[in-house]
Protein backbone atom coordinates (compact mmCIF):
# COMPACT_ATOMS: atom_id res chain seq x y z
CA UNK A 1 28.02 22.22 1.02
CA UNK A 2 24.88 20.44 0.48
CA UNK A 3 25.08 16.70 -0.85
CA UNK A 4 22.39 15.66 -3.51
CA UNK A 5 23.56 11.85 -3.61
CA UNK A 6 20.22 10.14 -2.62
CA UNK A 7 21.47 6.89 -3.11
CA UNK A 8 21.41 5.96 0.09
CA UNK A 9 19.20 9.02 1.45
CA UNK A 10 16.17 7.01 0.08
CA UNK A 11 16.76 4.03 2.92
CA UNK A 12 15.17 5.67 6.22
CA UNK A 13 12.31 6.06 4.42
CA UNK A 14 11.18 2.79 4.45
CA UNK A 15 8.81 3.17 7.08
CA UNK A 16 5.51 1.05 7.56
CA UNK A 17 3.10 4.21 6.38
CA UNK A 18 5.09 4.81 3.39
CA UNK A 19 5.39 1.49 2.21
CA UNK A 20 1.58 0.95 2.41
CA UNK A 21 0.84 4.29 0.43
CA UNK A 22 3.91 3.01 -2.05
CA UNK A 23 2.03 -0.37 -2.36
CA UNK A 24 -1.95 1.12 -2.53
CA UNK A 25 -0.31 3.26 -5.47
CA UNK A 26 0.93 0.45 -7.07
CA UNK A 27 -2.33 -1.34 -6.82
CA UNK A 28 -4.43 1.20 -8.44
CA UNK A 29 -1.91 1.88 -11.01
CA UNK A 30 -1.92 -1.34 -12.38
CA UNK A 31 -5.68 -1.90 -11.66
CA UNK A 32 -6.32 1.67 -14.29
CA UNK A 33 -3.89 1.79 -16.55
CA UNK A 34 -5.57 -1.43 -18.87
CA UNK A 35 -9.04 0.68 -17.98
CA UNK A 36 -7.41 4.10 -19.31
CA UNK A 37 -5.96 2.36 -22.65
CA UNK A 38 -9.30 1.31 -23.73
CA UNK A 39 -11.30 4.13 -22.69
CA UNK A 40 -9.55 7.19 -23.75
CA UNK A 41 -12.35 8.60 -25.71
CA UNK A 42 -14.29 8.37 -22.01
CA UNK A 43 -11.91 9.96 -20.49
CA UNK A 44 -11.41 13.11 -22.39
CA UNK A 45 -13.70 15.18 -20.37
CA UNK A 46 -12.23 14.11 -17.31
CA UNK A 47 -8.70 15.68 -18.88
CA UNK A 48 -10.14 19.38 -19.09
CA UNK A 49 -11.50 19.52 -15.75
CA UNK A 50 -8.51 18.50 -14.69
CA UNK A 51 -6.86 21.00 -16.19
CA UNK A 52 -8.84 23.81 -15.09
CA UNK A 53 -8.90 22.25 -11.69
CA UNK A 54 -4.80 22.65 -11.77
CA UNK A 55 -4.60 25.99 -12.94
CA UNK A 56 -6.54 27.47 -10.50
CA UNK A 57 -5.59 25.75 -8.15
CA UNK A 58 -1.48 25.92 -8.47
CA UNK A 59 -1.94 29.62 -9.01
CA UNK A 60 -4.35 30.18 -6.26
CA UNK A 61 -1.76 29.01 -4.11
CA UNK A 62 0.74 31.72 -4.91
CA UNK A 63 -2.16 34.00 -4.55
CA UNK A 64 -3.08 34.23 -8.07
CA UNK A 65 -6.76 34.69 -9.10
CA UNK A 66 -9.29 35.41 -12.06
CA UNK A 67 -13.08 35.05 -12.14
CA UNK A 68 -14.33 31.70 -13.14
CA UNK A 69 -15.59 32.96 -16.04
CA UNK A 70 -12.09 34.04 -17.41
CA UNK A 71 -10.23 31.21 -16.10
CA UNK A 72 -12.59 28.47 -18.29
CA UNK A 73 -11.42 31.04 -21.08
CA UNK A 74 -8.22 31.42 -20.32
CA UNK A 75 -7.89 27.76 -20.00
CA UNK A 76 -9.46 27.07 -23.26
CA UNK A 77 -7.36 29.52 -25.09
CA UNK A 78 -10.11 31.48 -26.44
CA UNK A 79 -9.07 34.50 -25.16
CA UNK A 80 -6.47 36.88 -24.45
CA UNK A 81 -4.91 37.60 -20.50
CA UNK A 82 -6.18 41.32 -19.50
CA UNK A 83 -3.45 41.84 -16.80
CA UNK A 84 -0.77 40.46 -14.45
CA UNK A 85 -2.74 37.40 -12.86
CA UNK A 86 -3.86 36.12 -16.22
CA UNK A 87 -0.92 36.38 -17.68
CA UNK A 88 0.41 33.73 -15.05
CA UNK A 89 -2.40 31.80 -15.57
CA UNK A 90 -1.69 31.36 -19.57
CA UNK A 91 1.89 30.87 -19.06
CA UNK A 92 0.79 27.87 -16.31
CA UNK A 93 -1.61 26.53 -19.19
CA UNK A 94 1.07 26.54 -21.59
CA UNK A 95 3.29 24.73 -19.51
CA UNK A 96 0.82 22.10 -18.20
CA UNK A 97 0.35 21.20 -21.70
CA UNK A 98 3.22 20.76 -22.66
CA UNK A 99 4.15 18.36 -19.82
CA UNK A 100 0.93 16.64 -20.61
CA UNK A 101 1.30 15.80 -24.26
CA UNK A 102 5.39 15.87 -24.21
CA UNK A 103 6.74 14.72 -21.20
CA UNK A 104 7.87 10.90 -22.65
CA UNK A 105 10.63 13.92 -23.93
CA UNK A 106 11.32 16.59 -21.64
CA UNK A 107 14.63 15.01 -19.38
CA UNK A 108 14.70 16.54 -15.96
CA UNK A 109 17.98 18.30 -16.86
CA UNK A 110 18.89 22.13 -15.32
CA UNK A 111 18.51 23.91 -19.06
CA UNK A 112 15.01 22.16 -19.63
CA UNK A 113 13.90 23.36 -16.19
CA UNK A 114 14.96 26.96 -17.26
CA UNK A 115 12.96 26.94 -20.53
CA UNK A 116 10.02 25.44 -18.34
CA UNK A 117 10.68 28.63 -16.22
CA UNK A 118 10.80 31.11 -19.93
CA UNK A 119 7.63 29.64 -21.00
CA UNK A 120 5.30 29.94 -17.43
CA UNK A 121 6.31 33.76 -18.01
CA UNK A 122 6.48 34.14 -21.69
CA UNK A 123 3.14 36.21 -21.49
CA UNK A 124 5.41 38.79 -19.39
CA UNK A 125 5.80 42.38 -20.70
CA UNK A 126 9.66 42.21 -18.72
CA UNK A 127 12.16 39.80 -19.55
CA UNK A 128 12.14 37.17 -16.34
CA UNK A 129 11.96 33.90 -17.00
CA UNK A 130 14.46 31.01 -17.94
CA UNK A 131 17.37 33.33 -15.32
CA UNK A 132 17.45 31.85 -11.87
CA UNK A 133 17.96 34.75 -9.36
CA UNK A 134 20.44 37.12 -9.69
CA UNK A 135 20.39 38.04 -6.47
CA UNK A 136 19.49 36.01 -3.13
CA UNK A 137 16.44 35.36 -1.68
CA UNK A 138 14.94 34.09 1.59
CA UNK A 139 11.13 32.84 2.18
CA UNK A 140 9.14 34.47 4.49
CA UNK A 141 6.18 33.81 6.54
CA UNK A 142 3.34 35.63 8.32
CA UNK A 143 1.71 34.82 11.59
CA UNK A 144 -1.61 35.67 11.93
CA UNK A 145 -0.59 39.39 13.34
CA UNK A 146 0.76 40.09 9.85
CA UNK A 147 3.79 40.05 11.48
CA UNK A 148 6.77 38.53 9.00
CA UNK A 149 9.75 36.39 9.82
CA UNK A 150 12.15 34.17 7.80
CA UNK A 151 11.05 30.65 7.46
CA UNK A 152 14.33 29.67 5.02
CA UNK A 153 17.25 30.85 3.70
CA UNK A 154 17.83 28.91 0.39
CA UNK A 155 21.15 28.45 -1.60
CA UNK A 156 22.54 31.48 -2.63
CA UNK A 157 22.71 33.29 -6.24
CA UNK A 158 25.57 32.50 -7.11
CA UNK A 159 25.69 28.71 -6.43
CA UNK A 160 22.38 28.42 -7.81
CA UNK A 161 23.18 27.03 -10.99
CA UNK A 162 25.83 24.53 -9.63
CA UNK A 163 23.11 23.45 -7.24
CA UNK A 164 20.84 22.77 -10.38
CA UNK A 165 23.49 20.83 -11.98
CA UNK A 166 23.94 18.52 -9.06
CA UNK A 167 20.49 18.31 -8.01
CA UNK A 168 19.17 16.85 -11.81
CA UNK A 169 22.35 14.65 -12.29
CA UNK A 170 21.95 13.00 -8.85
CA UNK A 171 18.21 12.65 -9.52
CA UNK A 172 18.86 10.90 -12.95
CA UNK A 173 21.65 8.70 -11.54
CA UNK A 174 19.19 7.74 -8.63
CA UNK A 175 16.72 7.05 -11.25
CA UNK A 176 18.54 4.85 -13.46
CA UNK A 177 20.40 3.19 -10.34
CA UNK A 178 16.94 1.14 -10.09
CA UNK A 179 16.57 0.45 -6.89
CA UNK A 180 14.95 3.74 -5.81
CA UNK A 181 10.93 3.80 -6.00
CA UNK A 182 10.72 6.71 -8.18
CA UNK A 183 7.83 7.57 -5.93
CA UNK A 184 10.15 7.85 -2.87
CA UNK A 185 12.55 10.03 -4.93
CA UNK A 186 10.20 12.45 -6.80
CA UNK A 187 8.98 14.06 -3.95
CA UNK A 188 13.02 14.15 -2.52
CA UNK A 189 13.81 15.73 -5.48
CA UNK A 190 10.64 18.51 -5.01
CA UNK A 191 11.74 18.97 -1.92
CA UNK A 192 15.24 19.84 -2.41
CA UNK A 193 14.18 22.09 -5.57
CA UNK A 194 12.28 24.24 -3.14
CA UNK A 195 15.43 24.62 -1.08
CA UNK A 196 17.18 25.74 -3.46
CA UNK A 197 14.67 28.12 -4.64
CA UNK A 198 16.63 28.55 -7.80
CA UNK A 199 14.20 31.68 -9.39
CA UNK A 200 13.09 35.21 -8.30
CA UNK A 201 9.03 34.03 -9.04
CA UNK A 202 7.30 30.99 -9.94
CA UNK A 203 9.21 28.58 -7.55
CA UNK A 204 5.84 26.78 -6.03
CA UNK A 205 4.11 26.44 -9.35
CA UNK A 206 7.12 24.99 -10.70
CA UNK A 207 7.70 22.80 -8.10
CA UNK A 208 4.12 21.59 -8.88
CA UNK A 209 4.52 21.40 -12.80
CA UNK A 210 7.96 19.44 -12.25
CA UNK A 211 6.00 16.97 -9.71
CA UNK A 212 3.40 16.23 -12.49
CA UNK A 213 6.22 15.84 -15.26
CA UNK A 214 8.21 12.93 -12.83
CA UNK A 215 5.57 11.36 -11.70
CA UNK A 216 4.16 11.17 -15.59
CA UNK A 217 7.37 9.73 -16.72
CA UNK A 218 7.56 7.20 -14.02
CA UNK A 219 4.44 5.89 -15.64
CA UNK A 220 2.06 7.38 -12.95
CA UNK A 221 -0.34 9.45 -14.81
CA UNK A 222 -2.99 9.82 -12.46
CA UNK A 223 -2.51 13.81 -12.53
CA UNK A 224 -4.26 14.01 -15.80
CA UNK A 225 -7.39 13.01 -14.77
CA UNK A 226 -7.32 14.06 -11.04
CA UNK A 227 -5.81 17.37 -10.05
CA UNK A 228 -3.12 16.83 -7.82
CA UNK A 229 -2.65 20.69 -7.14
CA UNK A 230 -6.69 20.80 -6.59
CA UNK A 231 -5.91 17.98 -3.73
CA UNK A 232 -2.46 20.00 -2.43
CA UNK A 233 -4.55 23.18 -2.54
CA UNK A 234 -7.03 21.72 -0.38
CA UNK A 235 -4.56 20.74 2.43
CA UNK A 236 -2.18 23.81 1.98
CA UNK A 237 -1.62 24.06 5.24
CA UNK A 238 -0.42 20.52 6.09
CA UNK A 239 1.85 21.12 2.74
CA UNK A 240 3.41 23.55 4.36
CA UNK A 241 3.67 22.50 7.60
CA UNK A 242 5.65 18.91 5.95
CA UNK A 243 7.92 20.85 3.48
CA UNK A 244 8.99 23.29 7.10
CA UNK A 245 9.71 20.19 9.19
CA UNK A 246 11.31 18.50 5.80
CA UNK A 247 13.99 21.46 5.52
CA UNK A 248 14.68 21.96 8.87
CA UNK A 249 18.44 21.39 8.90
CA UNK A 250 18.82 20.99 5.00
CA UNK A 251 21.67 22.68 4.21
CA UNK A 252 23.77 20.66 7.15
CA UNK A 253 22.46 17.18 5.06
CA UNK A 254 20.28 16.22 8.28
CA UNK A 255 17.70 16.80 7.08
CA UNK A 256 14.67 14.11 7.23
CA UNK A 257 12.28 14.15 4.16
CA UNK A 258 10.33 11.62 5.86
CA UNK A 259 7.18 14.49 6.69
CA UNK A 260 7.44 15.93 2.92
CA UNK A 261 7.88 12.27 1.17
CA UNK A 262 4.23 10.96 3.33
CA UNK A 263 2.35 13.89 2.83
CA UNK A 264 2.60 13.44 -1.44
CA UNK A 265 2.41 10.09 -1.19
CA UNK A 266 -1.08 10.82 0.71
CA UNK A 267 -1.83 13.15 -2.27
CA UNK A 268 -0.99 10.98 -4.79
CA UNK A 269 -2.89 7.94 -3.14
CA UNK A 270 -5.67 10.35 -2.97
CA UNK A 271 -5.63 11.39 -6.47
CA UNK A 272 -5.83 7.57 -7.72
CA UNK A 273 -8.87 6.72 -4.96
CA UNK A 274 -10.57 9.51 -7.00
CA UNK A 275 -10.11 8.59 -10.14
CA UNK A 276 -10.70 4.93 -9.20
CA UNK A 277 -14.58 6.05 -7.70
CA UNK A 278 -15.08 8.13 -11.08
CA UNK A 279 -13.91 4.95 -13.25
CA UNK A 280 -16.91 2.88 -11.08
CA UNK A 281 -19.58 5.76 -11.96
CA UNK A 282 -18.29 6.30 -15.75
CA UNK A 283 -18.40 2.01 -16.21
CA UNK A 284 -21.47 1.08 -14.21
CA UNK A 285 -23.60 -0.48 -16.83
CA UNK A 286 -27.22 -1.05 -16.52
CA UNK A 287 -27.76 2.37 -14.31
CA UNK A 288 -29.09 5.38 -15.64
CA UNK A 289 -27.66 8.40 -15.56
CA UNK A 290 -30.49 9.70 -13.20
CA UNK A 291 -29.83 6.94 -10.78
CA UNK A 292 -25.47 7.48 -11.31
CA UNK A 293 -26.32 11.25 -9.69
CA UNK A 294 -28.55 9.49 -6.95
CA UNK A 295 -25.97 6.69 -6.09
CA UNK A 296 -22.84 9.75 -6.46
CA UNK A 297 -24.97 11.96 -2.94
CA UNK A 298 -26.06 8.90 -1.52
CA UNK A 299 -21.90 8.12 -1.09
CA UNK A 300 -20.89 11.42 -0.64
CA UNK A 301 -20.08 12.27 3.00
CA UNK A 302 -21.40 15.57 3.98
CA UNK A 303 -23.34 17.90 1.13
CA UNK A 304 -22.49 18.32 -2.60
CA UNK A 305 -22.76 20.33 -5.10
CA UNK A 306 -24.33 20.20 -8.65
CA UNK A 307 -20.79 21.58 -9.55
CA UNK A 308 -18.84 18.58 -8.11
CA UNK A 309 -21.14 16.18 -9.43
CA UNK A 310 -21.02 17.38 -12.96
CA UNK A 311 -17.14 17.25 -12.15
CA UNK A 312 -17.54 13.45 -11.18
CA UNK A 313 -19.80 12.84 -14.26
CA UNK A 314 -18.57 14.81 -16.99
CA UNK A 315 -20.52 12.25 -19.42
CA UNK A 316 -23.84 13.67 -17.78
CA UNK A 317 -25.10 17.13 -18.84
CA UNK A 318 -26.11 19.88 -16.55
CA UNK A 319 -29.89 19.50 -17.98
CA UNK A 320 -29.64 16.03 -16.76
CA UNK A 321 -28.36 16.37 -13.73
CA UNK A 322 -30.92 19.44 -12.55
CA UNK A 323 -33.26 17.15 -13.94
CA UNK A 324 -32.24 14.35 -11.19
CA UNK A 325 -31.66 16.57 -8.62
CA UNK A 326 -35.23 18.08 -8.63
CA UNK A 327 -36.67 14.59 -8.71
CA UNK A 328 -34.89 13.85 -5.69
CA UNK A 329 -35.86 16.82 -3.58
CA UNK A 330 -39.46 16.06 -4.93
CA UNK A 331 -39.30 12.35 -3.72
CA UNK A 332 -38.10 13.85 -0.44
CA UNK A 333 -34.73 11.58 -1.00
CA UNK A 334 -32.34 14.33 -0.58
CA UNK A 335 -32.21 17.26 1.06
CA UNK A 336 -31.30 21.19 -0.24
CA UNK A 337 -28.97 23.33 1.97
CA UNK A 338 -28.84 26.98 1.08
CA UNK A 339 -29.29 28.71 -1.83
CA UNK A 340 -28.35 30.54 -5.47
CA UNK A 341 -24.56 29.58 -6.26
CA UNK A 342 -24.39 28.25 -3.07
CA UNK A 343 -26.64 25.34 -3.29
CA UNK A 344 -25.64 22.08 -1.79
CA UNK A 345 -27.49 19.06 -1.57
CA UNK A 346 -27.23 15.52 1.02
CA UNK A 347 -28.54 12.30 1.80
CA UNK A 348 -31.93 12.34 3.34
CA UNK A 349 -31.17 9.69 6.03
């Protein structure tokens, strides 16, 4: 039987990297958080690519897609979902909004993870979400033959809702023990959710939506400005890789969550490095806007794209930033690789 106590779990993962991503996180937090009180209005823009940015991404994962064009409209709520895909999209949308403006009140209890669950499917024309699985499940995985083979087994149907029961009482008792970095135990907690594997669908992008909710009550809000499942999207295949190595053994309690515990904390240090570089362009004063898009590919490693710098801008418009762009090419500054929607542009060194 699998033991959820992390009260002393926690202690082994005290290593030296950990610690130094636990106290760069707690740097930036406290370095933003006076800098996001005053400058909300500045930072609204920032918010809806963000959100975007996570539903595409967090669904992409899964294997869940939609043109661009639909997503910004799905997104945006100005339009209906056409079929399946969208349909998971919306109920994602739904979901990361209500974690965003409610989560001071949604508890991490077993029956508000279940509604969570209703609502990501509520768009559904068949009746399955809020049920964990009724029957059991097992997660697969493909080599690059297409040949399949079983990666987990997770906790069975029928102790699934025990296991839920355990898992959010012994994450609120570590919680309010106080001695546990909630950033240690958030990602423990992830972790162990996705053994469990408590529903038929939706398992990843909840894990996801519960990892912004935690972190967000904890005080660490980073996720509404930066995606955080843009950044785990991006390194899928590490993310994997740490969450294998992390269960290996899970279900005899030896496991180590040391893999899965660094590889969010990298995300999550990521995510505030971000935001911290877009605070510096959005509160530069005495620099254009023109010269803001010059300074943003001058420090970008590698070429960029008029896309990404809109996306670390959003105060500049598009006009403005073709505008800079071509002056740059013309000045023989920067330099254009390829072409159409493909367009990149770097440093002329």
């Amino acid at each position: 039987m699998r033991d959820y106590n992390y009260l002393e779990k926690w202690k082994r993962l005290l290593t030296p990297k950990i610690v130094s991503y636990l106290t760069q996180i707690h740097e930036y937090r406290g370095e933003q958080t006076l800098f996001i009180e005053a400058k909300v209005d500045t930072l609204t823009q920032l918010v809806e690519i963000a959100k975007i940015q996570s539903t595409e991404s967090s669904n992409k994962i899964e294997g869940i897609y939609t043109s661009n064009e639909r997503l910004r409209a799905l997104v945006n709520d100005t339009t209906r979902p056409k079929n399946r895909n969208e349909k998971e999209i919306a109920g994602y949308r739904d979901v990361l909004a209500t974690i965003h403006e409610n989560h001071d009140y949604i508890p991490p209890k077993a029956s508000i993870i279940l509604q969570l669950h209703r609502d990501l499917y509520k768009f559904e024309g068949f009746d399955v979400g809020g049920k964990y699985k009724p029957s059991d499940n097992i997660i697969e995985e493909e080599d690059v033959n297409g040949n399949k083979f079983v990666r987990f087994h997770p906790v069975p149907a029928w102790e699934t809702p025990a296991a839920m029961d355990e898992l959010c009482k012994a994450f609120e008792d570590a919680l309010s023990n106080g001695e546990i970095d909630p950033l240690i135990l958030i990602p423990m907690f992830i972790l162990d959710f996705l053994c469990i594997h408590p529903f038929k669908d939706g398992n990843g992008r909840m894990s996801r939506l519960l990892t912004l909710l935690l972190l967000y009550r904890s005080g660490y809000i980073v996720g509404k400005y930066i995606s955080i499942e843009k950044l785990i999207e991006e390194s899928k295949t590490l993310y994997y890789d740490c969450l294998q190595k992390s269960s290996v053994c899970w279900h005899e309690n030896e496991n180590d969550y040391e893999p899965f515990v660094e590889y969010m904390l990298g995300v999550i240090l990521a995510a505030y490095r971000d935001f911290s570089a877009r605070v510096s362009l959005l509160t530069t004063s005495g620099m254009s806007k023109p010269d803001r898009v010059r300074e943003i590919i001058k420090n970008t490693v590698g070429p960029i794209t008029k896309t990404q710098i809109l996306e670390k801008c959003p105060d500049i418009s598009q006009i403005t930033v073709q505008r800079a762009l071509s002056d740059l090419l013309a000045s023989g500054q920067i330099e254009k690789i390829g072409g159409g929607r493909y367009t990149k542009y770097v440093w002329n060194n």
